[in-house]
PDB file of N, CA and C in Angstrom:
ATOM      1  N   UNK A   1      14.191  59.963 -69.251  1.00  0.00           N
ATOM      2  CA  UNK A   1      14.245  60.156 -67.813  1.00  0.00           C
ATOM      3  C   UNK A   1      15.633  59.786 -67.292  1.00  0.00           C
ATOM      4  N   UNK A   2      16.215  58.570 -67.883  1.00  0.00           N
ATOM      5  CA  UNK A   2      17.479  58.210 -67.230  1.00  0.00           C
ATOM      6  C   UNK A   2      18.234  59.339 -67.365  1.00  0.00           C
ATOM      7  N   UNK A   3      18.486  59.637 -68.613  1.00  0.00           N
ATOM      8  CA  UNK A   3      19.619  60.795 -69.323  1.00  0.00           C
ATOM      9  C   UNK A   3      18.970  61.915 -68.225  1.00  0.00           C
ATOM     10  N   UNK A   4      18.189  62.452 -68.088  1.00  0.00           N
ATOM     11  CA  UNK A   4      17.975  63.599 -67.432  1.00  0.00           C
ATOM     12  C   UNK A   4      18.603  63.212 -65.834  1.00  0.00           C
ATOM     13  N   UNK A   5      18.270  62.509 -65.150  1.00  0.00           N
ATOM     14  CA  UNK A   5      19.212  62.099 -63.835  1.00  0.00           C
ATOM     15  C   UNK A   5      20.637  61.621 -64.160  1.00  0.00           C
ATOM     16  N   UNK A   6      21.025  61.247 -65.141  1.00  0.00           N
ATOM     17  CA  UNK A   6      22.376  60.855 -65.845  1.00  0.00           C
ATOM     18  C   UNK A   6      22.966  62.394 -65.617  1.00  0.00           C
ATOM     19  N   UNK A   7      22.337  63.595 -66.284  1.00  0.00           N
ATOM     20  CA  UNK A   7      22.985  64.915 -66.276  1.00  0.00           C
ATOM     21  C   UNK A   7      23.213  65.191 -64.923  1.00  0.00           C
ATOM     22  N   UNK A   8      21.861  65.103 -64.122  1.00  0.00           N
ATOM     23  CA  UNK A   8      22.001  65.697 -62.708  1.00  0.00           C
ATOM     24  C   UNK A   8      23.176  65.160 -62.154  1.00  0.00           C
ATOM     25  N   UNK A   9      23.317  64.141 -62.314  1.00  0.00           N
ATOM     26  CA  UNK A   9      24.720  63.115 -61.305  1.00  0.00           C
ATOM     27  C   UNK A   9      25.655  63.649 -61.765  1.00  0.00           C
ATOM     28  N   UNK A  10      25.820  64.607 -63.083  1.00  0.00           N
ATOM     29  CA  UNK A  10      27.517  65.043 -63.415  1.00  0.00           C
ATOM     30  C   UNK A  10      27.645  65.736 -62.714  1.00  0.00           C
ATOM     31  N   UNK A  11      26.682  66.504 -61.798  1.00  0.00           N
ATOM     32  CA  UNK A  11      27.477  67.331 -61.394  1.00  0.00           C
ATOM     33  C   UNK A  11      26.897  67.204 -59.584  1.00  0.00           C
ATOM     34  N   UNK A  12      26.000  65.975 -59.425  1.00  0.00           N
ATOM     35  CA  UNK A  12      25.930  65.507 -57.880  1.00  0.00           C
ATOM     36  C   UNK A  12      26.279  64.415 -57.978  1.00  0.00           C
ATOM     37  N   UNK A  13      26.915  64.237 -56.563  1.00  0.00           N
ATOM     38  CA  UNK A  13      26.491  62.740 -56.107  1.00  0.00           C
ATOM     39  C   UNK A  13      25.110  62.003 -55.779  1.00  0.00           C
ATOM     40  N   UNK A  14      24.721  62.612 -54.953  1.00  0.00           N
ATOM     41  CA  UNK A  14      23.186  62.102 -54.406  1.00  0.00           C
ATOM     42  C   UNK A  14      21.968  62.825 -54.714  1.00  0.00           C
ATOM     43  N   UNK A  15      20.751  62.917 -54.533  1.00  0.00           N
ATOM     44  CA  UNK A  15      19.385  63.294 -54.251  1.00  0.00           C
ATOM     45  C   UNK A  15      18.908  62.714 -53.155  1.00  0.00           C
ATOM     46  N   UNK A  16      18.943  63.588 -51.918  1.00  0.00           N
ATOM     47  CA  UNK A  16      17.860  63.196 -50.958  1.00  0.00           C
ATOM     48  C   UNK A  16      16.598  63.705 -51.387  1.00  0.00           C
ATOM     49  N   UNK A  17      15.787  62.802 -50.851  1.00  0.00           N
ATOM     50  CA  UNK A  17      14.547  63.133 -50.678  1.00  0.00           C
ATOM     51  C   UNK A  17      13.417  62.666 -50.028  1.00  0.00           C
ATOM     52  N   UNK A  18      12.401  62.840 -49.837  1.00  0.00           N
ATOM     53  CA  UNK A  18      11.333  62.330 -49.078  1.00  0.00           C
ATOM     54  C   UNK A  18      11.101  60.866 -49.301  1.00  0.00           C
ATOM     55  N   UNK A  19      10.999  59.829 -48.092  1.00  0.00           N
ATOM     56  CA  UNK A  19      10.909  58.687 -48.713  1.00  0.00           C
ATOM     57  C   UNK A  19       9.160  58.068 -48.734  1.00  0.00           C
ATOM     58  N   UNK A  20       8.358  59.358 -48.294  1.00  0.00           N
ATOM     59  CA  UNK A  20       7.338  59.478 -47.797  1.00  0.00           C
ATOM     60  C   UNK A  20       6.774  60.684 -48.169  1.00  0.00           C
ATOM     61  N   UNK A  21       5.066  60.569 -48.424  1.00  0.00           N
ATOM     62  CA  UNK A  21       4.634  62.320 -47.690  1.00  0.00           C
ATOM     63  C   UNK A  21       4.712  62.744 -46.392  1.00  0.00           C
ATOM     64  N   UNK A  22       4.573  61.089 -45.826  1.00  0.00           N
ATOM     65  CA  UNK A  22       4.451  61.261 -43.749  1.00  0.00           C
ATOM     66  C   UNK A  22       5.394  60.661 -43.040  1.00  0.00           C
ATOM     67  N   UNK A  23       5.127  61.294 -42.015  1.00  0.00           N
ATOM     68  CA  UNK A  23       6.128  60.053 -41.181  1.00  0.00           C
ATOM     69  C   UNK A  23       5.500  59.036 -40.699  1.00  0.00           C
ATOM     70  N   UNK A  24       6.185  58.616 -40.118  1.00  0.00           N
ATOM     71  CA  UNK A  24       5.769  56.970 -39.523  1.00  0.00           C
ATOM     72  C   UNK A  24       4.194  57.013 -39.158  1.00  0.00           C
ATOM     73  N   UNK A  25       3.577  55.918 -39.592  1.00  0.00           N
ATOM     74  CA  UNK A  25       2.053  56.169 -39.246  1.00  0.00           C
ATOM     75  C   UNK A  25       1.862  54.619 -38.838  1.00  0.00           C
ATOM     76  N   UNK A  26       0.484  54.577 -37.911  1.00  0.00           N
ATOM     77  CA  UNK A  26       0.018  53.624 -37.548  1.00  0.00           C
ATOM     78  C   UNK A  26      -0.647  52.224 -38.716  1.00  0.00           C
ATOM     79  N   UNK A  27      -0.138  51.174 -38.670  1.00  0.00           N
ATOM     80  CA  UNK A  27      -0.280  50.352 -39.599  1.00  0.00           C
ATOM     81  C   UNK A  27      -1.695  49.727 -38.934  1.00  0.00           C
ATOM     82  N   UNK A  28      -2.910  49.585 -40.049  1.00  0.00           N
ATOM     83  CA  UNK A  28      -4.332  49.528 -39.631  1.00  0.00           C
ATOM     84  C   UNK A  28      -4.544  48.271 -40.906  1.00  0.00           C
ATOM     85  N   UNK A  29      -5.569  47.887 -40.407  1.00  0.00           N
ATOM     86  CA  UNK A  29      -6.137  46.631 -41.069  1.00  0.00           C
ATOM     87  C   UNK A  29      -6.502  46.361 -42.390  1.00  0.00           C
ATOM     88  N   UNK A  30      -6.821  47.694 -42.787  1.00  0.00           N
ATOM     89  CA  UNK A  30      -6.794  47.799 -44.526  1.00  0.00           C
ATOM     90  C   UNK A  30      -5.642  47.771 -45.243  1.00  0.00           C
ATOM     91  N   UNK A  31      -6.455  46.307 -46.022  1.00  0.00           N
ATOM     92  CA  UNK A  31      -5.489  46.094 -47.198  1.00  0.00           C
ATOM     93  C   UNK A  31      -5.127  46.314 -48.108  1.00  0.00           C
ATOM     94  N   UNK A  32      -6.617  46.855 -48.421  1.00  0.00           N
ATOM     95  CA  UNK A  32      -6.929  47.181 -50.128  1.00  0.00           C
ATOM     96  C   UNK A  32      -6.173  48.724 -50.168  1.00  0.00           C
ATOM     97  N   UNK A  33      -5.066  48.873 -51.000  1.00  0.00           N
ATOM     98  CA  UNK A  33      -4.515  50.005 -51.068  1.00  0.00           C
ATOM     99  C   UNK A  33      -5.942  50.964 -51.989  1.00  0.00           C
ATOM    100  N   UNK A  34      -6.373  50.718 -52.813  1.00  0.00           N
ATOM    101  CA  UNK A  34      -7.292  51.446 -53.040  1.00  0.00           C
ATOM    102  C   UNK A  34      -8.322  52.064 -52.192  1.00  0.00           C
ATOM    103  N   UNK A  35      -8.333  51.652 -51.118  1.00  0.00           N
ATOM    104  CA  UNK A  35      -9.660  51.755 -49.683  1.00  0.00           C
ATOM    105  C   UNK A  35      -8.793  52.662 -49.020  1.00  0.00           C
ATOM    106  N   UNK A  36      -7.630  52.137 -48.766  1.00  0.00           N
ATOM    107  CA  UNK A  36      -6.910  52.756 -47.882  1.00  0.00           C
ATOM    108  C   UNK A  36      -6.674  54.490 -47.736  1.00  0.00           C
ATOM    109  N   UNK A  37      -6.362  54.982 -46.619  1.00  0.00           N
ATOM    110  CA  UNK A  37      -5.858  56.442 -46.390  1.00  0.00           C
ATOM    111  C   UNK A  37      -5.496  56.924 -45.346  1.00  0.00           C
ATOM    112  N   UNK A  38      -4.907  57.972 -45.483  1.00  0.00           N
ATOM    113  CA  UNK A  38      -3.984  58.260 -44.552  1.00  0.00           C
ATOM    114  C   UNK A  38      -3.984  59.588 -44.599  1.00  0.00           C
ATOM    115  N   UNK A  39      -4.142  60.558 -42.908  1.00  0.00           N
ATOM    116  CA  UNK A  39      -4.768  61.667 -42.643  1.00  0.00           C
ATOM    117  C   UNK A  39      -3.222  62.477 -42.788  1.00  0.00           C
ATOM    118  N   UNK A  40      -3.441  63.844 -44.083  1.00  0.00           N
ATOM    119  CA  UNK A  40      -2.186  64.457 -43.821  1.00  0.00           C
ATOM    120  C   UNK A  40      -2.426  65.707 -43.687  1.00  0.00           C
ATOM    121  N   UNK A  41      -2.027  66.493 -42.984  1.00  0.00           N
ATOM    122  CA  UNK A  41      -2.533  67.928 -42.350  1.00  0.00           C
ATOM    123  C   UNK A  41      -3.780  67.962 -42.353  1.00  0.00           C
ATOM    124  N   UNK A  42      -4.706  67.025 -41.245  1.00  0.00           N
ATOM    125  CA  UNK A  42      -5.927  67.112 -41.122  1.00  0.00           C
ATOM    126  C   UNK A  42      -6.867  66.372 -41.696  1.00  0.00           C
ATOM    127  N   UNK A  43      -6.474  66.249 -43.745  1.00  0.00           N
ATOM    128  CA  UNK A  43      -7.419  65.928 -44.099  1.00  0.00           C
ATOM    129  C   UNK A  43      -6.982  64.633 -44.887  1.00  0.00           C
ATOM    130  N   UNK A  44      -8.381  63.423 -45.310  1.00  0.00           N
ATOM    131  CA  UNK A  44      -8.172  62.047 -46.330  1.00  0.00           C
ATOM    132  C   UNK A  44      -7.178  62.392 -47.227  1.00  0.00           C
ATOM    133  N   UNK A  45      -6.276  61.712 -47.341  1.00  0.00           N
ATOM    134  CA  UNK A  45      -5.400  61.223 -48.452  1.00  0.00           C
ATOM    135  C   UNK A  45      -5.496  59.660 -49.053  1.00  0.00           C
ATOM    136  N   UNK A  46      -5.246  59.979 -50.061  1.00  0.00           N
ATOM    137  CA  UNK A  46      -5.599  58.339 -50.716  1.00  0.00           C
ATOM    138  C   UNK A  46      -3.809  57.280 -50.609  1.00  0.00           C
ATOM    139  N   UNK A  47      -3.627  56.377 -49.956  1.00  0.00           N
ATOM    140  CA  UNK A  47      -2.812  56.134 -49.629  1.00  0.00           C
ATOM    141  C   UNK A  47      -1.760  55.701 -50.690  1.00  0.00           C
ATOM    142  N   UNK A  48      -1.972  55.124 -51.708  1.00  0.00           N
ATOM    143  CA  UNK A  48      -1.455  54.820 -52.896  1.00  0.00           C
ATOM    144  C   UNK A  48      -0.843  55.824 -53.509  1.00  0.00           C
ATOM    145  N   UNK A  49      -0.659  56.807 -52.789  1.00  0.00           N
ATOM    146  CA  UNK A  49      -0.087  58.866 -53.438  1.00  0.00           C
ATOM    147  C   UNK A  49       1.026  58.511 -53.150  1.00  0.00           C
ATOM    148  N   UNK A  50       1.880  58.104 -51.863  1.00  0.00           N
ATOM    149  CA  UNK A  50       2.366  57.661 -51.326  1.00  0.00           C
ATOM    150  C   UNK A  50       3.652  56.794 -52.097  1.00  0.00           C
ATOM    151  N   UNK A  51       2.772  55.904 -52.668  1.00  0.00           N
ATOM    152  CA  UNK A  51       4.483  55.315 -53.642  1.00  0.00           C
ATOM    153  C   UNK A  51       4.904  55.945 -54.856  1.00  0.00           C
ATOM    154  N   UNK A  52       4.342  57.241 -54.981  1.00  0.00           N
ATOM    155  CA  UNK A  52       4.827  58.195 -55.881  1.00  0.00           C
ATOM    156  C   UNK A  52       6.032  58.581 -55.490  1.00  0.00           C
ATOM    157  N   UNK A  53       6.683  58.792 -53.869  1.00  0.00           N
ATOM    158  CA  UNK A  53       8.068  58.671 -53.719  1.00  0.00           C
ATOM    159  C   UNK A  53       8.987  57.640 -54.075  1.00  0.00           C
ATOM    160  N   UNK A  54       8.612  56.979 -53.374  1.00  0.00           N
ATOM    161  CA  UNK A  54       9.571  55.579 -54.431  1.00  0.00           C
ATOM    162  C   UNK A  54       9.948  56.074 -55.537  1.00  0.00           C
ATOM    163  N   UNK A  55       9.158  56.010 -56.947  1.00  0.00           N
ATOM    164  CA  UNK A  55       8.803  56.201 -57.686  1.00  0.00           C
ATOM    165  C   UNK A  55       9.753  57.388 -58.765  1.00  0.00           C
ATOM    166  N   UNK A  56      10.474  58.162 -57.498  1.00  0.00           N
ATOM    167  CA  UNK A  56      10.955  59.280 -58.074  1.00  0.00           C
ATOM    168  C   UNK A  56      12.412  58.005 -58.102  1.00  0.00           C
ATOM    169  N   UNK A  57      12.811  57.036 -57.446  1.00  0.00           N
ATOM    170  CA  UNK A  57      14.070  55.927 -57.920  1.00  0.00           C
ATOM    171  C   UNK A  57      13.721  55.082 -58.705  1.00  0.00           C
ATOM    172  N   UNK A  58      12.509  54.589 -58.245  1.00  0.00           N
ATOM    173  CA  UNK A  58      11.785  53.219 -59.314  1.00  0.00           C
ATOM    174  C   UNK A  58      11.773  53.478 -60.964  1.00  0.00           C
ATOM    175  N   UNK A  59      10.985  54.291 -61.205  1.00  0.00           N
ATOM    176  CA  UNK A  59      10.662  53.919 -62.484  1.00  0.00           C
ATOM    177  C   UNK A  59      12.003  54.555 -63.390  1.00  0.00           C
ATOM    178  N   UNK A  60      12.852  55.532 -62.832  1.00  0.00           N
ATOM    179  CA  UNK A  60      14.381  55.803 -63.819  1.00  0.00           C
ATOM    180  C   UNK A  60      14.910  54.677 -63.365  1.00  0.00           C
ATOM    181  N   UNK A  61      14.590  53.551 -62.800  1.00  0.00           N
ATOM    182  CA  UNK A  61      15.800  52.315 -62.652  1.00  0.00           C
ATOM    183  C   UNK A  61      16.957  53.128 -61.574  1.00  0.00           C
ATOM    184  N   UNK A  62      16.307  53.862 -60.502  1.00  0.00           N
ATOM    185  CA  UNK A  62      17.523  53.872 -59.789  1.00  0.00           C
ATOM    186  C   UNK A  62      18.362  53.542 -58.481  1.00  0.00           C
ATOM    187  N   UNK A  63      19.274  53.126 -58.122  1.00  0.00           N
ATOM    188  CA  UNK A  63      19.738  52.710 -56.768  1.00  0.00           C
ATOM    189  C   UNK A  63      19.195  53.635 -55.756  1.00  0.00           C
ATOM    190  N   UNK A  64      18.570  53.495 -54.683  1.00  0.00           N
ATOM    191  CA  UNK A  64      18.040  54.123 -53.736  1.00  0.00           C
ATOM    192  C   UNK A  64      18.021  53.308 -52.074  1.00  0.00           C
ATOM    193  N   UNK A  65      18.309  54.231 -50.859  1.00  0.00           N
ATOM    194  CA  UNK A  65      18.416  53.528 -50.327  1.00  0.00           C
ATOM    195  C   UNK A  65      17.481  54.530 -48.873  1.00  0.00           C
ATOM    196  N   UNK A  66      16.383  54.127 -48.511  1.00  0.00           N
ATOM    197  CA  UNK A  66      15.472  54.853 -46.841  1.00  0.00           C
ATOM    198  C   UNK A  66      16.931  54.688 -46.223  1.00  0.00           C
ATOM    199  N   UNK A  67      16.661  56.047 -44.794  1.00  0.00           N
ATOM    200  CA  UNK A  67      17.613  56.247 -43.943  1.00  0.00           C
ATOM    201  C   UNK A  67      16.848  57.075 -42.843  1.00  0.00           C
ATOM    202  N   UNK A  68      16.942  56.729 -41.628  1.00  0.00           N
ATOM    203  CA  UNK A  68      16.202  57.623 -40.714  1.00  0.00           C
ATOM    204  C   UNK A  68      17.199  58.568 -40.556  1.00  0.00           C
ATOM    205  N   UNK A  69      16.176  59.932 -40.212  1.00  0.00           N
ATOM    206  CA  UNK A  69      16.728  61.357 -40.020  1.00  0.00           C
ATOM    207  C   UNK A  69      17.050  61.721 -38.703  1.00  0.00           C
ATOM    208  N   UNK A  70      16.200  61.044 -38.464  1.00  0.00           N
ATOM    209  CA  UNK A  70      15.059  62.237 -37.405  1.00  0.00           C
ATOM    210  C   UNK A  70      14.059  61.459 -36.636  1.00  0.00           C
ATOM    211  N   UNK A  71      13.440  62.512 -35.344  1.00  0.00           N
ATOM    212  CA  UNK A  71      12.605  61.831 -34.556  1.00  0.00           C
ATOM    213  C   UNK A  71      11.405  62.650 -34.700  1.00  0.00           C
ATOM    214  N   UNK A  72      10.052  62.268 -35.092  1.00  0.00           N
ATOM    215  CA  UNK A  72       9.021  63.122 -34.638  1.00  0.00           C
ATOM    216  C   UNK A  72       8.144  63.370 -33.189  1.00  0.00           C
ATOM    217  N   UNK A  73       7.395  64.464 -33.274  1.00  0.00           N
ATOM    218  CA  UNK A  73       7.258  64.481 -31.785  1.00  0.00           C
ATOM    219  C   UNK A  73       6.396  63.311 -31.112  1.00  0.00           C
ATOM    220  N   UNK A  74       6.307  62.604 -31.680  1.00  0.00           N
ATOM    221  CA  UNK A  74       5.445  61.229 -31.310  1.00  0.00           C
ATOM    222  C   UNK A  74       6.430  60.302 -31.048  1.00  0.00           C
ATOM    223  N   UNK A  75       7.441  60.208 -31.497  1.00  0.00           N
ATOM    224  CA  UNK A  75       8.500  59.404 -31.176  1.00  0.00           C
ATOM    225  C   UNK A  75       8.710  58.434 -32.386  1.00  0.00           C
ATOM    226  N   UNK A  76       8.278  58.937 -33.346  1.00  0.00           N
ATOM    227  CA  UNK A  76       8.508  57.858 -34.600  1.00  0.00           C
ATOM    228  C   UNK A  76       9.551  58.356 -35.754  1.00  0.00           C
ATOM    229  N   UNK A  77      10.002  57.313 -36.416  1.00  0.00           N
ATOM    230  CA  UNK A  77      11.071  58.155 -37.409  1.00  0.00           C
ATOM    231  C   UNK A  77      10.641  58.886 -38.277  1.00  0.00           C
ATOM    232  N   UNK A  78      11.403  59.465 -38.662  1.00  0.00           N
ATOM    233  CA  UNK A  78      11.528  60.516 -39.853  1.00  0.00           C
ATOM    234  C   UNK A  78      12.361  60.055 -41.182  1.00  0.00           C
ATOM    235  N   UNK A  79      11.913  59.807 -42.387  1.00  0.00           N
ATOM    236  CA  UNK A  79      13.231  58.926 -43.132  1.00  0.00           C
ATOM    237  C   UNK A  79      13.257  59.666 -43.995  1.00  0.00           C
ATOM    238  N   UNK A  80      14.606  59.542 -44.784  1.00  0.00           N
ATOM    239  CA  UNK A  80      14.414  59.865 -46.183  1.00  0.00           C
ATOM    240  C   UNK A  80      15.539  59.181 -47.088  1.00  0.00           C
ATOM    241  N   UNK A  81      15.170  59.408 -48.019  1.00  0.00           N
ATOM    242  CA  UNK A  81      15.747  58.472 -49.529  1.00  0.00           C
ATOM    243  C   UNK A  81      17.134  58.803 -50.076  1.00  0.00           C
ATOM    244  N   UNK A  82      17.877  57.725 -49.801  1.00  0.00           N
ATOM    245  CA  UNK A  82      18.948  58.745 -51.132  1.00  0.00           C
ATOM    246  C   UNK A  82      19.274  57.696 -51.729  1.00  0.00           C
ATOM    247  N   UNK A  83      19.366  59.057 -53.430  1.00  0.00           N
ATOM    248  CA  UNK A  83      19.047  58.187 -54.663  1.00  0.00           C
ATOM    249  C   UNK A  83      20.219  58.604 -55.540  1.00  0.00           C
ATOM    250  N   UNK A  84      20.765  57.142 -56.171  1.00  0.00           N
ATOM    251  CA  UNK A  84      22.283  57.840 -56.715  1.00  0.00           C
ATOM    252  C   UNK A  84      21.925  57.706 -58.393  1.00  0.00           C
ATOM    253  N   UNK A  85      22.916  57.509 -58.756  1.00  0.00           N
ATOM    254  CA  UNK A  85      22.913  57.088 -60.294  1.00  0.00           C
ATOM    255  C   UNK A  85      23.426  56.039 -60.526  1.00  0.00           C
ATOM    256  N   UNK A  86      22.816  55.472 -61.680  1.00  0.00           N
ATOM    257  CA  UNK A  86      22.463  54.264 -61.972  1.00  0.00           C
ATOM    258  C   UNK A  86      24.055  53.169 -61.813  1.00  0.00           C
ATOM    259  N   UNK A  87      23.986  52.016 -61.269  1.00  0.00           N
ATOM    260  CA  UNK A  87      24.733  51.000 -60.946  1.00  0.00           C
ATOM    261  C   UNK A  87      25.744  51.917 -59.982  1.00  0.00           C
ATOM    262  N   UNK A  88      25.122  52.843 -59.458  1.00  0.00           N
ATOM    263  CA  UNK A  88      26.126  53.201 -57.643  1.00  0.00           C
ATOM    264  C   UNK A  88      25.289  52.953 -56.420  1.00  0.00           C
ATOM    265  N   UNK A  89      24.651  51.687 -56.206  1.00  0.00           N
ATOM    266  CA  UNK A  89      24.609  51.383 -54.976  1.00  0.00           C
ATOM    267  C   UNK A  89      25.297  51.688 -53.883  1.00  0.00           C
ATOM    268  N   UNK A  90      26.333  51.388 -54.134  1.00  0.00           N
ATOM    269  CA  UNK A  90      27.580  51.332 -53.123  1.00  0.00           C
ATOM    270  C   UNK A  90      27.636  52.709 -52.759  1.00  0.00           C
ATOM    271  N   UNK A  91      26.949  53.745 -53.253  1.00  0.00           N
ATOM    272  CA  UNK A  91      27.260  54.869 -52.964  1.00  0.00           C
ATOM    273  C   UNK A  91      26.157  55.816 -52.101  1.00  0.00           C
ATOM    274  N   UNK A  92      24.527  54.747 -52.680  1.00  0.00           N
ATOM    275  CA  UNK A  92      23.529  55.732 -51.505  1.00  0.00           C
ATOM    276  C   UNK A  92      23.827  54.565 -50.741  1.00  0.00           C
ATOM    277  N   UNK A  93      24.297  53.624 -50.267  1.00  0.00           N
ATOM    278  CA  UNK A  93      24.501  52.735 -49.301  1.00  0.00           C
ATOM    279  C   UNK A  93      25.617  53.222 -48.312  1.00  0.00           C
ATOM    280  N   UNK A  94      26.709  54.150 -48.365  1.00  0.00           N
ATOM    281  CA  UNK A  94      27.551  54.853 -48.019  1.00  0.00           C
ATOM    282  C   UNK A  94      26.889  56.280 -47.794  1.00  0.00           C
ATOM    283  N   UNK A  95      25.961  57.096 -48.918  1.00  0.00           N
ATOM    284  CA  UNK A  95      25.397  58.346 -48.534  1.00  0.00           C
ATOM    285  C   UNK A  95      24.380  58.052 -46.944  1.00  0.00           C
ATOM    286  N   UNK A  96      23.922  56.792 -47.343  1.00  0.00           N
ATOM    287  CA  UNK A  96      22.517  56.736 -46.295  1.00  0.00           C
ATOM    288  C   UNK A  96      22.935  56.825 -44.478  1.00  0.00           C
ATOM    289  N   UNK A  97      24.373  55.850 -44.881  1.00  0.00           N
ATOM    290  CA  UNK A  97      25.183  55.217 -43.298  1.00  0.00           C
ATOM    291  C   UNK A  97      25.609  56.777 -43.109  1.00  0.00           C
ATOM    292  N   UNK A  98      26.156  57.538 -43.727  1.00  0.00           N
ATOM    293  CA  UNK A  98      26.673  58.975 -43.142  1.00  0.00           C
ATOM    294  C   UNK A  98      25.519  59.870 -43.044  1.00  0.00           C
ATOM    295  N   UNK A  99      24.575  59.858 -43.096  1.00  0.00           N
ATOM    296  CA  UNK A  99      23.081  60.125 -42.799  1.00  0.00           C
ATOM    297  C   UNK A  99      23.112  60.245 -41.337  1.00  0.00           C
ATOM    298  N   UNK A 100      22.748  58.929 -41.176  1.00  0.00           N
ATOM    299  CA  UNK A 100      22.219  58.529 -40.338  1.00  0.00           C
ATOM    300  C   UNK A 100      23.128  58.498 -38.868  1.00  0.00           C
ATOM    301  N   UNK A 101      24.654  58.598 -39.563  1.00  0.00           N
ATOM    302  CA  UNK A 101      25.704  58.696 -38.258  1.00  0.00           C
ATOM    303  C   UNK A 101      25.480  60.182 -37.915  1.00  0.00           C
ATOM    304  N   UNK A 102      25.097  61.345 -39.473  1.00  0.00           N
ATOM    305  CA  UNK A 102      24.970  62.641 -38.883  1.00  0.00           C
ATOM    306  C   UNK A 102      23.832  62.910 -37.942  1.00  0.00           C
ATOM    307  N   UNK A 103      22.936  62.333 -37.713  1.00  0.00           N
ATOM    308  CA  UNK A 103      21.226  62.273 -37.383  1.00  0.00           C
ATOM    309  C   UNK A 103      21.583  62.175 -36.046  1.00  0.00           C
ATOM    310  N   UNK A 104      22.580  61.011 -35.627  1.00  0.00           N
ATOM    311  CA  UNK A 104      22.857  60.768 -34.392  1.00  0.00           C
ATOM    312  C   UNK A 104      23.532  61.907 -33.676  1.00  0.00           C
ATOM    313  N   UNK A 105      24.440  62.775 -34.387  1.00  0.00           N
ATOM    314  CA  UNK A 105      25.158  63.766 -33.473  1.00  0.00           C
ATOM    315  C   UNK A 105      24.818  64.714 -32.630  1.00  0.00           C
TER     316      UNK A 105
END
């Protein structure tokens, strides 16, 4: 897995991507991530689907950094991920801030 994002980075800098399936949602009393869910186009989702984004930085070991986009029509953010290659922090930490200065324009 590393080597395969190792290739992608020769020839990117970053991967944005979803840092979420949803946007911002109402935080409710259930704890038990197994109990838990969360309504997406209408219908139950099991909420634990959910850190399968992470997941696309986590488990290759990679620097990743949330960045809001965007506003939804509810008024909540919109985020998303950018994920560099391995020991460039410094770099989705720099991708995320020019994000987010573009979001503002």
């Amino acid at each position: 897995m590393q080597r395969a994002w190792g290739a992608l980075f020769e020839q990117f800098d970053a991967v944005i991507a979803p840092a979420s399936g949803v946007n911002a949602f109402a935080h409710i009393a259930e704890r038990n991530v197994a109990r838990r869910t969360l309504s997406i186009d209408g219908e139950d989702t099991p909420f634990g689907v959910q850190f399968a984004w992470a997941g696309l930085a986590t488990f290759p070991n990679l620097p990743a950094t949330s960045v809001p986009v965007g506003i939804d029509p509810r008024g909540l953010p919109i985020g998303v991920q950018v994920i560099t290659n391995r020991y460039r922090d410094h770099d989705a930490i720099a991708i995320a801030a020019l994000c987010n200065r573009l979001s503002r324009s």
